[in-house]
Protein backbone atom coordinates (compact mmCIF):
# COMPACT_ATOMS: atom_id res chain seq x y z
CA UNK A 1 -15.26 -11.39 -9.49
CA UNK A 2 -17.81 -12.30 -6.80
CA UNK A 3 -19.27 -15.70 -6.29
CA UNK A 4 -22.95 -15.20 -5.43
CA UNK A 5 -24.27 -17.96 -2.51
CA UNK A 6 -20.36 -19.40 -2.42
CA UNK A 7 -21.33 -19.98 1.35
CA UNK A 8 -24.33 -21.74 0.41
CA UNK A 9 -22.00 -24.30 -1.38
CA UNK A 10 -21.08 -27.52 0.54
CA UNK A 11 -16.87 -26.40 -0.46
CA UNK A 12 -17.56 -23.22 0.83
CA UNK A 13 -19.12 -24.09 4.11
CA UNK A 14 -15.76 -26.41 4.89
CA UNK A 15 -13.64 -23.59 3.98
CA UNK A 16 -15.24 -20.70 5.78
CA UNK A 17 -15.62 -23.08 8.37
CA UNK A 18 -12.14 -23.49 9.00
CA UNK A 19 -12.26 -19.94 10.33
CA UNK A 20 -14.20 -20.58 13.27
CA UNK A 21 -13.35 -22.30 16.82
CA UNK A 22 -16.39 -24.74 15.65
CA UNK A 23 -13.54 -26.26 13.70
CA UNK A 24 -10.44 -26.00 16.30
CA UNK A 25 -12.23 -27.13 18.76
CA UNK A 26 -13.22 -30.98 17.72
CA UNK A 27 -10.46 -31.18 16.35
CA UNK A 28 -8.09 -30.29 19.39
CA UNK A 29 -10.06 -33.02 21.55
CA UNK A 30 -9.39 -35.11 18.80
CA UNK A 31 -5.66 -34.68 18.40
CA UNK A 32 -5.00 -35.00 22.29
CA UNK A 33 -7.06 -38.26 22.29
CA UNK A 34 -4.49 -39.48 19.55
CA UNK A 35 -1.35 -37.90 21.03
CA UNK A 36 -2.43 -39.27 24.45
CA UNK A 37 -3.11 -42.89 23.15
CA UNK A 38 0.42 -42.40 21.04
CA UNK A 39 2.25 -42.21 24.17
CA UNK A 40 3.40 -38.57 23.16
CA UNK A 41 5.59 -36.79 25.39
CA UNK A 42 3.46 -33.76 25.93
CA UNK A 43 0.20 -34.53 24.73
CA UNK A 44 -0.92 -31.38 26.33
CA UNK A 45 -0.10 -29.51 23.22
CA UNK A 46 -3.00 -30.66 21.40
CA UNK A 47 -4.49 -27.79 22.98
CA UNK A 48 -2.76 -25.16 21.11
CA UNK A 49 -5.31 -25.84 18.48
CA UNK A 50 -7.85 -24.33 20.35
CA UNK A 51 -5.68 -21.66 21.88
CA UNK A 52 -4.13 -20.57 18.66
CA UNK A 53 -6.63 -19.60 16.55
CA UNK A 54 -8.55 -18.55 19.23
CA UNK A 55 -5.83 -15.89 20.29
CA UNK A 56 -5.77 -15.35 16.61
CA UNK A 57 -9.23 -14.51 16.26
CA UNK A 58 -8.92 -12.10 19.55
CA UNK A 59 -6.08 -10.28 17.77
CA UNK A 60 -7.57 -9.66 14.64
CA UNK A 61 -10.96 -8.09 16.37
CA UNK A 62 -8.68 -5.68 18.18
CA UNK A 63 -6.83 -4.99 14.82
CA UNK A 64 -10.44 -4.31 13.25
CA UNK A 65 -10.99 -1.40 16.18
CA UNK A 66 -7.37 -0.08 15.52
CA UNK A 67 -7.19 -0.28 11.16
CA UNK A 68 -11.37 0.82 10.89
CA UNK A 69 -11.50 0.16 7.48
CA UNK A 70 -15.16 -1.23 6.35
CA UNK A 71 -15.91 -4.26 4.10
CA UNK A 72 -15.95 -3.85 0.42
CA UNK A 73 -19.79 -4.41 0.33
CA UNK A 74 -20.64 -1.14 2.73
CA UNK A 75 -18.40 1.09 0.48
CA UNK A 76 -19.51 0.12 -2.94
CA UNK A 77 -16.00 -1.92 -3.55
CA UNK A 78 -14.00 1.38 -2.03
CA UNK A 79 -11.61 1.72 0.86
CA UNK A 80 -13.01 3.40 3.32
CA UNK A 81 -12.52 4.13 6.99
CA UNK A 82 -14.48 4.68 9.90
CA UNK A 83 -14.11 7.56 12.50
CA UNK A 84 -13.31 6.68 15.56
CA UNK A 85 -15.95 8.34 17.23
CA UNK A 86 -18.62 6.22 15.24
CA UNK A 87 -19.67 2.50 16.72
CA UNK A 88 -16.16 3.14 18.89
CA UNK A 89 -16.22 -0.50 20.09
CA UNK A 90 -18.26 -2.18 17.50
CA UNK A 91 -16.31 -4.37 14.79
CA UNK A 92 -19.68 -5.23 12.77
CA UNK A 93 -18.85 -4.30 8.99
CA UNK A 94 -15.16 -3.74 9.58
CA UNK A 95 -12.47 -5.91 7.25
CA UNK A 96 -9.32 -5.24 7.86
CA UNK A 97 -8.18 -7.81 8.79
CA UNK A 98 -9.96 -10.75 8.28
CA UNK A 99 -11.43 -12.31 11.84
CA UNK A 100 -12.12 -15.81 9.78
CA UNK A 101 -8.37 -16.19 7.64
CA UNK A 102 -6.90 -15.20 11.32
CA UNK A 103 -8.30 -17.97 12.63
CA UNK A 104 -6.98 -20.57 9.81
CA UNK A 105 -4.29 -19.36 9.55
CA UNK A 106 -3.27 -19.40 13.59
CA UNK A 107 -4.61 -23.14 13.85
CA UNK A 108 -2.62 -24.06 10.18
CA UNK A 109 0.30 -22.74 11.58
CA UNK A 110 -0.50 -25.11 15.21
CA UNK A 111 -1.88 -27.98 13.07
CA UNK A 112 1.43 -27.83 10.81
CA UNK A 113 4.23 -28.04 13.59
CA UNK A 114 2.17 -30.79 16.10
CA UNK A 115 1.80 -32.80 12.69
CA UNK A 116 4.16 -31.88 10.41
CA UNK A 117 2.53 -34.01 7.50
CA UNK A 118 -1.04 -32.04 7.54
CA UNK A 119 0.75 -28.74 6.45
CA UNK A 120 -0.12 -28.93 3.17
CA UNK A 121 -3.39 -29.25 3.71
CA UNK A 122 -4.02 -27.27 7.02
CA UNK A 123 -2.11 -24.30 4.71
CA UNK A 124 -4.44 -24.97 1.57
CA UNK A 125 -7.63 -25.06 3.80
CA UNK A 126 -6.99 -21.83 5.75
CA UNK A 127 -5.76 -20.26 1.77
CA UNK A 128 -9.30 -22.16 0.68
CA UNK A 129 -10.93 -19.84 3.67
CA UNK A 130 -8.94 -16.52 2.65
CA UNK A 131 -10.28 -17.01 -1.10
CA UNK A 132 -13.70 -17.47 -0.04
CA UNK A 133 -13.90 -14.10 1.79
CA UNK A 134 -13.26 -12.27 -1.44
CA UNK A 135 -14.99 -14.01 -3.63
CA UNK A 136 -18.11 -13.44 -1.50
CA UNK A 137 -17.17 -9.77 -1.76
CA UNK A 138 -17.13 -10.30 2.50
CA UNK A 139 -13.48 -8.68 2.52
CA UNK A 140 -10.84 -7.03 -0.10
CA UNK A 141 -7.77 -9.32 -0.93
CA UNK A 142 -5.54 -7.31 1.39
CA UNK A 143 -7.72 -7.98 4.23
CA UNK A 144 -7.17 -11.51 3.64
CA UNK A 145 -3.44 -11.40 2.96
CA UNK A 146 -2.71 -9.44 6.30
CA UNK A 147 -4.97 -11.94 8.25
CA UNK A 148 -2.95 -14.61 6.72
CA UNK A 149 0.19 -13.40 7.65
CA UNK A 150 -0.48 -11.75 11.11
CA UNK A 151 -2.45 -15.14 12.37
CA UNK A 152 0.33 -17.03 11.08
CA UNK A 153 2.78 -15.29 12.86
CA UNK A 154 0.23 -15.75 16.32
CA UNK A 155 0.56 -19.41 15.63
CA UNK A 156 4.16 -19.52 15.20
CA UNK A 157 4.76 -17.49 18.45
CA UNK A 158 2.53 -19.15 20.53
CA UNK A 159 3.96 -22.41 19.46
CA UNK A 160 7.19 -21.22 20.03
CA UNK A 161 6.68 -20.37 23.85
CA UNK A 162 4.41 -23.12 23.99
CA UNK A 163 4.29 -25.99 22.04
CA UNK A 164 8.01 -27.06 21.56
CA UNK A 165 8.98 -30.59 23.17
CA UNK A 166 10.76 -29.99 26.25
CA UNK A 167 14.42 -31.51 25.67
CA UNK A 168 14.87 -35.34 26.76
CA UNK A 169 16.60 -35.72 29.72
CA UNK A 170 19.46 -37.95 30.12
């Protein structure tokens, strides 16, 4: 089922948006601003929300140059994959994975442990992003399922190294 002009919908604008740094961004500067004036211990963190999805996003272009496998739309709905010799370095109409859900999902999976009440939401916005890739016919569902789970798991490592709270001395 395809959704015709879903991106020219207000709802699908916010949730395709949440796949771009146009979203982390803003709203890093705006989480340090209210870490900082919270007296957090390491409002430095807030940062990760940039850095996250952006590393995210990084990933998943190199994963499009390894995988090759072109968008649903340039193969009439069919898996196909490119040769390596064609467009070598060029990602444009490669799907697998998902450039966009890598990026929610690495700055959900940020957003989540800096504010552990916005999961829910951060998680249903970057899902909200994944659905809107295949309903536009932009990407096939498993493009979207292994950019939700491979950005996920760049958000949970880098906040892991990064952004745990350094233990209180005594």
């Amino acid at each position: 089922m395809a959704l015709d002009g879903i991106h020219d919908r207000d709802w699908g604008r916010l949730l395709r948006v949440t796949g771009s740094l146009v979203f982390w961004l803003p709203l890093a500067l705006a989480a340090r601003l209210a870490l900082h004036r919270s007296g957090a211990e390491r409002p430095g963190r807030a940062w990760l929300l940039f850095w996250g999805p952006a590393i995210a996003g990084g990933i998943g272009e190199l994963l499009k140059l390894l995988v090759r496998r072109e968008r649903p739309a340039f193969a009439d709905g069919e898996y196909v994959f490119r040769a390596f010799a064609e467009r070598p370095w060029s990602t444009t109409s490669l799907g697998f994975p998902s450039s966009h859900v890598m990026v929610a999902f690495g700055g959900a999976a940020i957003l989540s442990r800096l504010f552990p009440g916005t999961a829910p939401v951060a998680y249903l916005l970057a899902a909200g992003c994944a659905a809107t890739r295949v309903l536009a016919r932009a990407h096939f569902a498993s493009d979207v399922v292994g950019a939700a789970l491979a950005g996920w798991l760049v958000g949970a490592l880098i906040w892991r190294r990064f952004g745990r709270a350094a233990p209180l001395s005594r």
